[in-house]
N, C-alpha and C. Protein backbone atom coordinates (compact mmCIF):
# COMPACT_ATOMS: atom_id res chain seq x y z
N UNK A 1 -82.00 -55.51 -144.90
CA UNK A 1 -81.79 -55.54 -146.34
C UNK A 1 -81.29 -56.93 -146.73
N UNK A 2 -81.65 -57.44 -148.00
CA UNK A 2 -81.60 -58.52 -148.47
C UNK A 2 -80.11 -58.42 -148.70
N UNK A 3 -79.21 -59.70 -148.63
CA UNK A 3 -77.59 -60.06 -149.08
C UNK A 3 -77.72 -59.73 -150.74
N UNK A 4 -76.02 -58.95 -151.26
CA UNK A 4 -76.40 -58.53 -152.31
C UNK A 4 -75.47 -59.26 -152.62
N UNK A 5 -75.49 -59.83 -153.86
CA UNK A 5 -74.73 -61.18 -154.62
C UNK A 5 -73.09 -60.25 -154.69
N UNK A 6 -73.55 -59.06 -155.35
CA UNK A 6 -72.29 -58.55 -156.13
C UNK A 6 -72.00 -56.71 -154.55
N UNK A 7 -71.06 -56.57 -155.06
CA UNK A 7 -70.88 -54.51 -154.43
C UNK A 7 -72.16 -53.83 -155.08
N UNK A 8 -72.73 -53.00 -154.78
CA UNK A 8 -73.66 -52.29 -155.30
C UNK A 8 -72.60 -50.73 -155.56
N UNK A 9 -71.57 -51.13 -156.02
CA UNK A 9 -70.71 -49.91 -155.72
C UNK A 9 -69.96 -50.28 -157.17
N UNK A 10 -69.40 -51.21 -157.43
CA UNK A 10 -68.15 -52.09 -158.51
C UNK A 10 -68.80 -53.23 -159.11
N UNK A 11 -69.49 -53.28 -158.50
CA UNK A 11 -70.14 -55.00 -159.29
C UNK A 11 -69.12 -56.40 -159.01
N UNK A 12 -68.02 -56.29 -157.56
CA UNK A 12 -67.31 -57.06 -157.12
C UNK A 12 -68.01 -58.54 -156.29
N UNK A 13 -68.27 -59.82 -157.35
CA UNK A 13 -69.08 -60.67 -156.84
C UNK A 13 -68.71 -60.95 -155.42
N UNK A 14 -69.55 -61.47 -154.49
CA UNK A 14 -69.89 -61.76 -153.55
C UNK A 14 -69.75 -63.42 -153.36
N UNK A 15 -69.08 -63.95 -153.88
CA UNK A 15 -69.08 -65.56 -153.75
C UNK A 15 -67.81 -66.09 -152.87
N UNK A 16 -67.72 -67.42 -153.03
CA UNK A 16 -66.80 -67.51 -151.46
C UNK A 16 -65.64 -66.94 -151.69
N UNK A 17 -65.06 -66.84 -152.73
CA UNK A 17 -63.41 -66.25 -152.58
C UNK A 17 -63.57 -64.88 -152.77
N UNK A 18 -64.58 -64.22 -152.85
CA UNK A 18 -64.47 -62.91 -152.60
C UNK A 18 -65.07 -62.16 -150.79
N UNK A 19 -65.41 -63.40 -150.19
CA UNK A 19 -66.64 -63.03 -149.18
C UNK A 19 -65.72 -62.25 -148.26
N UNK A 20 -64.67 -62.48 -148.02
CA UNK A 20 -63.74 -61.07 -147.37
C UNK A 20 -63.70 -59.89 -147.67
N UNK A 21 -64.43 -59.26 -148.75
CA UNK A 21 -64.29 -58.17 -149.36
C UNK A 21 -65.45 -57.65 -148.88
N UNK A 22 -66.94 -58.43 -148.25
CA UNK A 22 -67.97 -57.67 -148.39
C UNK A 22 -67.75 -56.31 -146.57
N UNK A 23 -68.09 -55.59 -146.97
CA UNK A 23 -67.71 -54.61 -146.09
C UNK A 23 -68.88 -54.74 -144.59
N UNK A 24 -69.01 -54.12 -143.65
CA UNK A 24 -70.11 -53.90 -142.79
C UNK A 24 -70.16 -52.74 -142.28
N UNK A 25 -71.62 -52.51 -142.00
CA UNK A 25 -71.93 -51.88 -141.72
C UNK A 25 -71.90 -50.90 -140.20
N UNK A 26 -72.09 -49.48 -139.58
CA UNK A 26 -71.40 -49.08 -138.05
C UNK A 26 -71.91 -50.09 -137.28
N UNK A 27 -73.19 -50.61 -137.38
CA UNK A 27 -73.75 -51.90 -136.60
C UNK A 27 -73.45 -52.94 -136.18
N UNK A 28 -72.90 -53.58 -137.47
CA UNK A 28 -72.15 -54.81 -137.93
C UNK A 28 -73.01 -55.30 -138.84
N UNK A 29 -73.77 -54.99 -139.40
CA UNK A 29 -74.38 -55.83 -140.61
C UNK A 29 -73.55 -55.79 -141.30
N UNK A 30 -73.63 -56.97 -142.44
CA UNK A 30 -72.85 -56.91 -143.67
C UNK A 30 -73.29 -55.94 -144.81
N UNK A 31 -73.02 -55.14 -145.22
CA UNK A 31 -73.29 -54.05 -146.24
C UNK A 31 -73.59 -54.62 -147.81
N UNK A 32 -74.08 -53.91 -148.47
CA UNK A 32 -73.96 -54.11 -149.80
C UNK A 32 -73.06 -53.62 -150.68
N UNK A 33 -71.75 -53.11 -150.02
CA UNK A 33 -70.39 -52.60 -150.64
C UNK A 33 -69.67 -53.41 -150.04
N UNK A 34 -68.51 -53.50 -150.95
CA UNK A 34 -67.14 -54.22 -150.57
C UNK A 34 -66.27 -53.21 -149.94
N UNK A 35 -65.28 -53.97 -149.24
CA UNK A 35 -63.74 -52.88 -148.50
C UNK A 35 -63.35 -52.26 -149.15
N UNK A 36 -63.44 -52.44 -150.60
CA UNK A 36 -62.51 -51.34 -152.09
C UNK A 36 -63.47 -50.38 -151.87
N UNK A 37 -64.49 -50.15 -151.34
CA UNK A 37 -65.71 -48.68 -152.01
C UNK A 37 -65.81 -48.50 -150.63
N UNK A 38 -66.12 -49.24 -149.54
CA UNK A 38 -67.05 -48.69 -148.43
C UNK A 38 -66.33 -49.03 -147.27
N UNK A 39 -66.15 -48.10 -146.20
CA UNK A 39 -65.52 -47.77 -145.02
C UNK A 39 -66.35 -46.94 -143.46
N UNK A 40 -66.48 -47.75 -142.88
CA UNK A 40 -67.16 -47.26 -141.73
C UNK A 40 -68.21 -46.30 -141.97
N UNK A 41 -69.02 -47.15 -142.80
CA UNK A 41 -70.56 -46.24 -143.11
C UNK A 41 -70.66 -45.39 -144.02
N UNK A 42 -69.33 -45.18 -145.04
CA UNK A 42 -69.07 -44.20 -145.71
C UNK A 42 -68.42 -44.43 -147.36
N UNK A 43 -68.81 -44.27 -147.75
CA UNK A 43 -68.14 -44.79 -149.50
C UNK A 43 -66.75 -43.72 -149.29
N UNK A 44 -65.46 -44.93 -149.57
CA UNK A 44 -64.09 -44.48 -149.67
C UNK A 44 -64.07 -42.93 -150.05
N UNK A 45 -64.51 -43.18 -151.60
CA UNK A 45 -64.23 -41.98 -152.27
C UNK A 45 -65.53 -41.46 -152.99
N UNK A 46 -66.24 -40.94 -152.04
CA UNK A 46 -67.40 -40.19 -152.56
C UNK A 46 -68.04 -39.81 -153.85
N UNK A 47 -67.06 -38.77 -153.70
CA UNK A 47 -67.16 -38.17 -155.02
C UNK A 47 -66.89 -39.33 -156.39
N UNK A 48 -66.77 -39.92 -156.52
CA UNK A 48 -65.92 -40.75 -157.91
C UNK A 48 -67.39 -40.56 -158.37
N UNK A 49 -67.11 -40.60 -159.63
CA UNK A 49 -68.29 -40.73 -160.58
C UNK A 49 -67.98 -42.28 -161.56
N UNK A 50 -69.40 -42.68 -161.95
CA UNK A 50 -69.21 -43.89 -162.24
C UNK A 50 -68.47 -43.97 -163.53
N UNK A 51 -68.35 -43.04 -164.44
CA UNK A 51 -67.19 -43.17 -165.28
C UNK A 51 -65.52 -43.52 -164.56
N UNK A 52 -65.31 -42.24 -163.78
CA UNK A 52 -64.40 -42.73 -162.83
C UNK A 52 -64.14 -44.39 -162.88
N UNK A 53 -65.05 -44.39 -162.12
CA UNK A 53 -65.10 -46.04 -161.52
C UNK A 53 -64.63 -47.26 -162.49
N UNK A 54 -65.77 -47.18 -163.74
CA UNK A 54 -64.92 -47.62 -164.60
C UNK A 54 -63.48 -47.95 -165.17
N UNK A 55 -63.24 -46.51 -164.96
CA UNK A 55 -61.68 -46.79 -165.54
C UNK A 55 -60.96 -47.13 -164.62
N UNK A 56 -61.15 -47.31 -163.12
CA UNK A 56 -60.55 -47.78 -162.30
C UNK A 56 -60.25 -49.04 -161.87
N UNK A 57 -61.67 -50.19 -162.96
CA UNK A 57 -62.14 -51.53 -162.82
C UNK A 57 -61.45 -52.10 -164.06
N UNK A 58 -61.46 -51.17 -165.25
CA UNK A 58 -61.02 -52.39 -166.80
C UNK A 58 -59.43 -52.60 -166.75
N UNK A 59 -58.19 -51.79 -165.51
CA UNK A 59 -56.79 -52.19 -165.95
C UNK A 59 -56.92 -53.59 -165.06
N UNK A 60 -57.95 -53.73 -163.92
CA UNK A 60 -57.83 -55.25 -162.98
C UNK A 60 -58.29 -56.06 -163.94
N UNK A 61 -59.70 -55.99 -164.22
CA UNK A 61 -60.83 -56.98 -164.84
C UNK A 61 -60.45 -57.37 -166.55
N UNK A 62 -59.37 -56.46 -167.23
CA UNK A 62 -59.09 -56.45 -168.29
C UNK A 62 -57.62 -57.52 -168.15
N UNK A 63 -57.46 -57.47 -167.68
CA UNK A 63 -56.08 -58.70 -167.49
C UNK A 63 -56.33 -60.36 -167.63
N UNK A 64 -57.92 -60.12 -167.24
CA UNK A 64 -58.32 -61.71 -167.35
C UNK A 64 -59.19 -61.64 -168.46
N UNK A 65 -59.86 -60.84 -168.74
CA UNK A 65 -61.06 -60.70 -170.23
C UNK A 65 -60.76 -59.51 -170.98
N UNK A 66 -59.46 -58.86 -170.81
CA UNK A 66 -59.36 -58.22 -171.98
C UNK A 66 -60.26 -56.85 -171.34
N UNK A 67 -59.03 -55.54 -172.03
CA UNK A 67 -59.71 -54.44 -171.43
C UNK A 67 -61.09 -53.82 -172.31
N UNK A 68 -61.19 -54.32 -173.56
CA UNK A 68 -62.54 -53.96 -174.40
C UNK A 68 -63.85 -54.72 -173.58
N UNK A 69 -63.63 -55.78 -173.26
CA UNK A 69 -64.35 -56.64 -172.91
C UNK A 69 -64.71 -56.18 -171.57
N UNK A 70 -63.85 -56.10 -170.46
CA UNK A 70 -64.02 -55.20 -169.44
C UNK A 70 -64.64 -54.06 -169.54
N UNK A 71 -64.11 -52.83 -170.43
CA UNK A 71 -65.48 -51.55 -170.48
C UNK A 71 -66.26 -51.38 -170.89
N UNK A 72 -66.53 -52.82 -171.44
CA UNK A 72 -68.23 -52.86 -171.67
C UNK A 72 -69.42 -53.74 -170.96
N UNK A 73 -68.52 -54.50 -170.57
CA UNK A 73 -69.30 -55.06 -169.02
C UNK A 73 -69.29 -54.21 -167.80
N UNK A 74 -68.68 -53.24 -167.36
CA UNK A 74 -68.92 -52.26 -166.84
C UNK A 74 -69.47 -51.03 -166.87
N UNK A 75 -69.53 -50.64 -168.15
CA UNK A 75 -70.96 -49.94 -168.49
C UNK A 75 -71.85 -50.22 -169.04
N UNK A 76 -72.16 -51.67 -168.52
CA UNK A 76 -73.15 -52.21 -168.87
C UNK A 76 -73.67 -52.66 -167.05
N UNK A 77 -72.97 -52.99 -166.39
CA UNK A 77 -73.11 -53.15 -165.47
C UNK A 77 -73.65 -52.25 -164.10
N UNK A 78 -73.01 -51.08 -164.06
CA UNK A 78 -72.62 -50.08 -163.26
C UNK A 78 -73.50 -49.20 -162.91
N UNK A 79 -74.73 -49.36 -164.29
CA UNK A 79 -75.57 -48.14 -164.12
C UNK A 79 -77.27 -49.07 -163.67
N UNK A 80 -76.76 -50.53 -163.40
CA UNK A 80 -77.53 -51.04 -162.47
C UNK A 80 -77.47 -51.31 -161.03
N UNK A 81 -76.42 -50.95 -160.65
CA UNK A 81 -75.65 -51.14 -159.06
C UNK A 81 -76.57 -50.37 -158.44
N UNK A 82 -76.84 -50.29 -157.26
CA UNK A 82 -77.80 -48.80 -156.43
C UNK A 82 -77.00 -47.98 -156.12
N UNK A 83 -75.84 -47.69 -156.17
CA UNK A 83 -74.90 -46.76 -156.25
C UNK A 83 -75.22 -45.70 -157.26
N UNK A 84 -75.25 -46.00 -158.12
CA UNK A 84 -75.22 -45.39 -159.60
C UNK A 84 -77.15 -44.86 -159.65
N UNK A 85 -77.69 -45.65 -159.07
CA UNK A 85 -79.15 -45.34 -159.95
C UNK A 85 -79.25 -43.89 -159.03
């Protein structure tokens, strides 16, 4: 599978100061989820629904752009991740 810029889980970019976050896979590939969503082959918390998720992303992401601004880049975002589709 092709390297995914962002989590396909959070939409948590993938660039150098985040590149510790990208998770791997039981193999060792690098995954297309970060350590916040994905754990030894397995999404943390399963069940969350992407509303969930949301509200779990705009009290971090809203501190630097404001939490309006945050829940709408995330549901704008979220329901393009492959998580969500």
């Amino acid at each position: 599978m092709a390297d995914a810029t962002m989590c396909q889980s959070c939409g948590l970019p993938f660039n150098k100061e985040h590149a510790h976050f990208i998770a791997t896979e039981p193999d060792g590939r690098r995954s297309i989820y970060c350590t916040n969503c994905y754990k030894n082959g397995k999404f943390i918390d399963p069940d969350l629904t992407m509303e969930e998720m949301v509200d779990m992303i705009v009290p971090v992401l809203g501190k630097s752009i404001g939490k309006e601004k945050a829940r709408k880049e995330m549901t704008t975002l979220l329901p393009t991740l492959k998580r969500w589709k």
